[in-house]
C-alpha atoms as a PDB file:
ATOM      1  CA  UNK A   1      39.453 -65.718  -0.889  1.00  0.00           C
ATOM      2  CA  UNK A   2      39.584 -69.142   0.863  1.00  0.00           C
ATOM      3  CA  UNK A   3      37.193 -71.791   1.116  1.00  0.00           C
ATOM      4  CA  UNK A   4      36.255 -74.442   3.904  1.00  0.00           C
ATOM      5  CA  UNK A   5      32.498 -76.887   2.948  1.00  0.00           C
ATOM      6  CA  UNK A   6      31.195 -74.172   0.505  1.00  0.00           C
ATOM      7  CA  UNK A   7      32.216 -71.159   2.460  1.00  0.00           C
ATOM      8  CA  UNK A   8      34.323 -68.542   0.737  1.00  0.00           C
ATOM      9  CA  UNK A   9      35.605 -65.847   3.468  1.00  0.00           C
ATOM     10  CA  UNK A  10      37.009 -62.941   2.559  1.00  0.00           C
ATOM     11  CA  UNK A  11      39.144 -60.784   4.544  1.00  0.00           C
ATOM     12  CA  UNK A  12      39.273 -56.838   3.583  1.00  0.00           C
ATOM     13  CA  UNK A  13      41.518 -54.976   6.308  1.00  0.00           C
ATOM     14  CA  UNK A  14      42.544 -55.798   9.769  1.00  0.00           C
ATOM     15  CA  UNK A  15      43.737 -52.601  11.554  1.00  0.00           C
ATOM     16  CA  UNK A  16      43.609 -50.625  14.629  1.00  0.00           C
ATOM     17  CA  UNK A  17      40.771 -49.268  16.100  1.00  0.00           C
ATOM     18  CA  UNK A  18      39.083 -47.300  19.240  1.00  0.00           C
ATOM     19  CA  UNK A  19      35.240 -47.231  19.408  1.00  0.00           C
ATOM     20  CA  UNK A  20      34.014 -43.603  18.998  1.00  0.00           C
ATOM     21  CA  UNK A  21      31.455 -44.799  22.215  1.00  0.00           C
ATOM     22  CA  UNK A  22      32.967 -42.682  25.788  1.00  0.00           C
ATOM     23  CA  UNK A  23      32.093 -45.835  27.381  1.00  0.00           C
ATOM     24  CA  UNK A  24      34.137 -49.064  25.620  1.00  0.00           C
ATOM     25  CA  UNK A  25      37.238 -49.242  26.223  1.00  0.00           C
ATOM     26  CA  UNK A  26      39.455 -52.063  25.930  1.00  0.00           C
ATOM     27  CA  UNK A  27      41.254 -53.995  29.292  1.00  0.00           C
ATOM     28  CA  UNK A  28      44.224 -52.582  30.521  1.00  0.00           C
ATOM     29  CA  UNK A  29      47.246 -53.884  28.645  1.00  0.00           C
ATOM     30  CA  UNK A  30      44.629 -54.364  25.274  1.00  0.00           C
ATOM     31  CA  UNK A  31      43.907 -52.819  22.416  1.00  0.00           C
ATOM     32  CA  UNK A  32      41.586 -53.479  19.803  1.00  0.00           C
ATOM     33  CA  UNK A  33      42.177 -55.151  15.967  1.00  0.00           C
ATOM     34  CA  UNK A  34      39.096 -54.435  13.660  1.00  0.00           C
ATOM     35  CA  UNK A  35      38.588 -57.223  10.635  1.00  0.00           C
ATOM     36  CA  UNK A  36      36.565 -56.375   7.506  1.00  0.00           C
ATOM     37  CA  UNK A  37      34.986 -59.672   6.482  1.00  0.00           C
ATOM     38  CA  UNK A  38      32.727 -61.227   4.721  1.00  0.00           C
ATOM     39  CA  UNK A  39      31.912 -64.912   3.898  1.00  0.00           C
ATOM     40  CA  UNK A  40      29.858 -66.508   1.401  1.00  0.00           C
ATOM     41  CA  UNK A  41      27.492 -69.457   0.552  1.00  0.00           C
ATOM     42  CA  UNK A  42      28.514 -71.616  -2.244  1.00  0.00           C
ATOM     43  CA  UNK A  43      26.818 -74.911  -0.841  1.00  0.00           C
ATOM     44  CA  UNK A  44      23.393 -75.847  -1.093  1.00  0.00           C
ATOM     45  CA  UNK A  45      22.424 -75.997   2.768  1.00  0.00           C
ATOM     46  CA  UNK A  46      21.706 -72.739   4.734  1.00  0.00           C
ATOM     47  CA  UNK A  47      24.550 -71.665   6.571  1.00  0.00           C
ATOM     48  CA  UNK A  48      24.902 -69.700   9.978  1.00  0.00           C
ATOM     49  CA  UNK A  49      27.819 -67.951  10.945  1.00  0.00           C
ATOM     50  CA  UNK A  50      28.662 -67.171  14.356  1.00  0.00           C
ATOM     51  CA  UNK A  51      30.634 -64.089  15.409  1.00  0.00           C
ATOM     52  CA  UNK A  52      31.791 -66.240  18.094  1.00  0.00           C
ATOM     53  CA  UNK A  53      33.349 -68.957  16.185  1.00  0.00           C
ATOM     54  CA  UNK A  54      35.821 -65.904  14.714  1.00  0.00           C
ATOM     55  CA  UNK A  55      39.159 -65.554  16.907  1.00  0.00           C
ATOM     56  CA  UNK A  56      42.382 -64.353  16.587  1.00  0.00           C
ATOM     57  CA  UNK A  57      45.234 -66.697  17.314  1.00  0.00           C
ATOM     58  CA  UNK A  58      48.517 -65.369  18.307  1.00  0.00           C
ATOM     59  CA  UNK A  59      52.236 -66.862  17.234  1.00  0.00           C
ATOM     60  CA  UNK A  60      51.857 -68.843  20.360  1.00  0.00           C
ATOM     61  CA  UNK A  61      48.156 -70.547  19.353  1.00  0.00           C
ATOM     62  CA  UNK A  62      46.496 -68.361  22.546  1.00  0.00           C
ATOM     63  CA  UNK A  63      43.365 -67.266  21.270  1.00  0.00           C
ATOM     64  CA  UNK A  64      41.225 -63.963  21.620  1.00  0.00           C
ATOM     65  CA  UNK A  65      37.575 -63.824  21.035  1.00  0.00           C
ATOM     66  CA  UNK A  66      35.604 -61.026  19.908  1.00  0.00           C
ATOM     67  CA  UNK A  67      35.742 -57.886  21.959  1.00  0.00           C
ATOM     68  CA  UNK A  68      33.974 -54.294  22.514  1.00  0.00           C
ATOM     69  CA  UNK A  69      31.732 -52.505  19.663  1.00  0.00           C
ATOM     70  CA  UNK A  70      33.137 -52.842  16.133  1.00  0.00           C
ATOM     71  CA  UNK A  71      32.827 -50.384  13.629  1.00  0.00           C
ATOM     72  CA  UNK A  72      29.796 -50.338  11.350  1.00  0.00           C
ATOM     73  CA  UNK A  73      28.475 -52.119   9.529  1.00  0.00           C
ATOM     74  CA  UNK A  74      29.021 -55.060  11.777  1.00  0.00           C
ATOM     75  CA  UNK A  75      29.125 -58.420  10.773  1.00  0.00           C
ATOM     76  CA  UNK A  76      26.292 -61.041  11.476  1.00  0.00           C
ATOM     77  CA  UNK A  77      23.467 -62.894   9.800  1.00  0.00           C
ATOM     78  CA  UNK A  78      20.731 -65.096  11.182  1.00  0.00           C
ATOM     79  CA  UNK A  79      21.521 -67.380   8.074  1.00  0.00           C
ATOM     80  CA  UNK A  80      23.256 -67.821   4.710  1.00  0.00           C
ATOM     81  CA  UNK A  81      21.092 -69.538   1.732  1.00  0.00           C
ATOM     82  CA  UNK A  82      23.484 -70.888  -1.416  1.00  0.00           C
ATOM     83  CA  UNK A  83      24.640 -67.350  -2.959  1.00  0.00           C
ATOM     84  CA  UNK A  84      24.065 -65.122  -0.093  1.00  0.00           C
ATOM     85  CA  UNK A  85      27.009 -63.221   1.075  1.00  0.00           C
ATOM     86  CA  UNK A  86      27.231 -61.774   4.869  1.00  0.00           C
ATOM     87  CA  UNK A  87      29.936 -58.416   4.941  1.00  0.00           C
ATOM     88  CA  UNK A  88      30.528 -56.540   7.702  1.00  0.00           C
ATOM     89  CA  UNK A  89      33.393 -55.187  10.883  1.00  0.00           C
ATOM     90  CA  UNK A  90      34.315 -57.289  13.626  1.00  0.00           C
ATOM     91  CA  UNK A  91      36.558 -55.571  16.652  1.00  0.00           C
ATOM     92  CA  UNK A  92      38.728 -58.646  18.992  1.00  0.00           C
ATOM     93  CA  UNK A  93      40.349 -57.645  22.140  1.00  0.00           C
ATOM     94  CA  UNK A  94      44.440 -58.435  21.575  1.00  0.00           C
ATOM     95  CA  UNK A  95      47.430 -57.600  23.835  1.00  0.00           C
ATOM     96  CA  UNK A  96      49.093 -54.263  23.050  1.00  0.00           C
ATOM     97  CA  UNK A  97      52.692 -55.890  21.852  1.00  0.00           C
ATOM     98  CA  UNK A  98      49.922 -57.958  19.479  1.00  0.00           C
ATOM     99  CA  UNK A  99      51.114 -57.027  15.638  1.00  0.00           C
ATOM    100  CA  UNK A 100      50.758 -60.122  13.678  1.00  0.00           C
ATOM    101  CA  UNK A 101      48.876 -63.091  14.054  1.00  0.00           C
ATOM    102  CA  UNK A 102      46.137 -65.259  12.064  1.00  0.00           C
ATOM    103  CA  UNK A 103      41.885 -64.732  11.614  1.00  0.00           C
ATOM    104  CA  UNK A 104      40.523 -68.152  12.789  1.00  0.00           C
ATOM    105  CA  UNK A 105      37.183 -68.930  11.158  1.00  0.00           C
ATOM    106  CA  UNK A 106      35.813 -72.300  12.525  1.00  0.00           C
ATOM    107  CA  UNK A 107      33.322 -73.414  10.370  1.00  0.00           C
ATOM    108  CA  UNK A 108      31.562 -76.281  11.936  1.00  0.00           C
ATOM    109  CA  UNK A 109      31.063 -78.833   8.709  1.00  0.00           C
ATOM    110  CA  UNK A 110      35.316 -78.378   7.511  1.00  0.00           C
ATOM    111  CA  UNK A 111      38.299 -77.247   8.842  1.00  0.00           C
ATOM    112  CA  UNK A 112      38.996 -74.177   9.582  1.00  0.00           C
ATOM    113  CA  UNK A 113      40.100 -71.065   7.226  1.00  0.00           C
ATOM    114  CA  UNK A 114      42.955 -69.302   8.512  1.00  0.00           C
ATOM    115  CA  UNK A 115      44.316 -65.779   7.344  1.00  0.00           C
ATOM    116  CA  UNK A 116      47.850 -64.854   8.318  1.00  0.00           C
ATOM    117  CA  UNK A 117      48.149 -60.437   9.251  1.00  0.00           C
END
């Protein structure tokens, strides 16, 4: 677990993954990562998280935003109150030779937490 201004995040698995849906498929020269996460409230302000303030950075620092239809549960809340814990799957859109790299969660009142895979 790692911590940023009250908010613990917690990464499970990061893997490979294909949608089971005929009709999401990633860009040519892609493939798709999918991140277990979850992240909890320990301060005493409501907190939102936004899917689109997770990325994957690559050795290089390019990043790579959320992509195609993770697996399920996915991961989202319309808010965090202090002890409420969001958990869910999140699928990013990476280049095939992609095999390491680091979770980027920027959480908008601290730095950023950063997982290395």
């Amino acid at each position: 677990d790692l911590t940023s201004s009250g908010i613990t995040v917690h990464v499970y698995q990061i893997s490979p993954y294909q949608s089971d849906n005929s009709f999401d498929h990633p860009t040519a020269g892609y493939h798709r990562l999918a991140a277990e996460i979850s992240m909890r409230n320990d301060s005493n302000e409501v907190f939102r998280p936004y899917p689109a303030a997770i990325e994957i950075l690559d050795d290089e620092g390019h990043r790579f935003g959320t992509g195609g239809m993770p697996p399920s549960p996915s991961f989202g809340s319309d808010g965090l109150y202090s002890g409420d814990i969001a958990r869910g799957w999140m699928s990013f859109e990476v280049p095939i030779e992609m095999n390491s790299g680091t979770l980027n969660f920027n959480i908008r009142r601290g730095p950023p937490v950063r997982v290395k895979f």
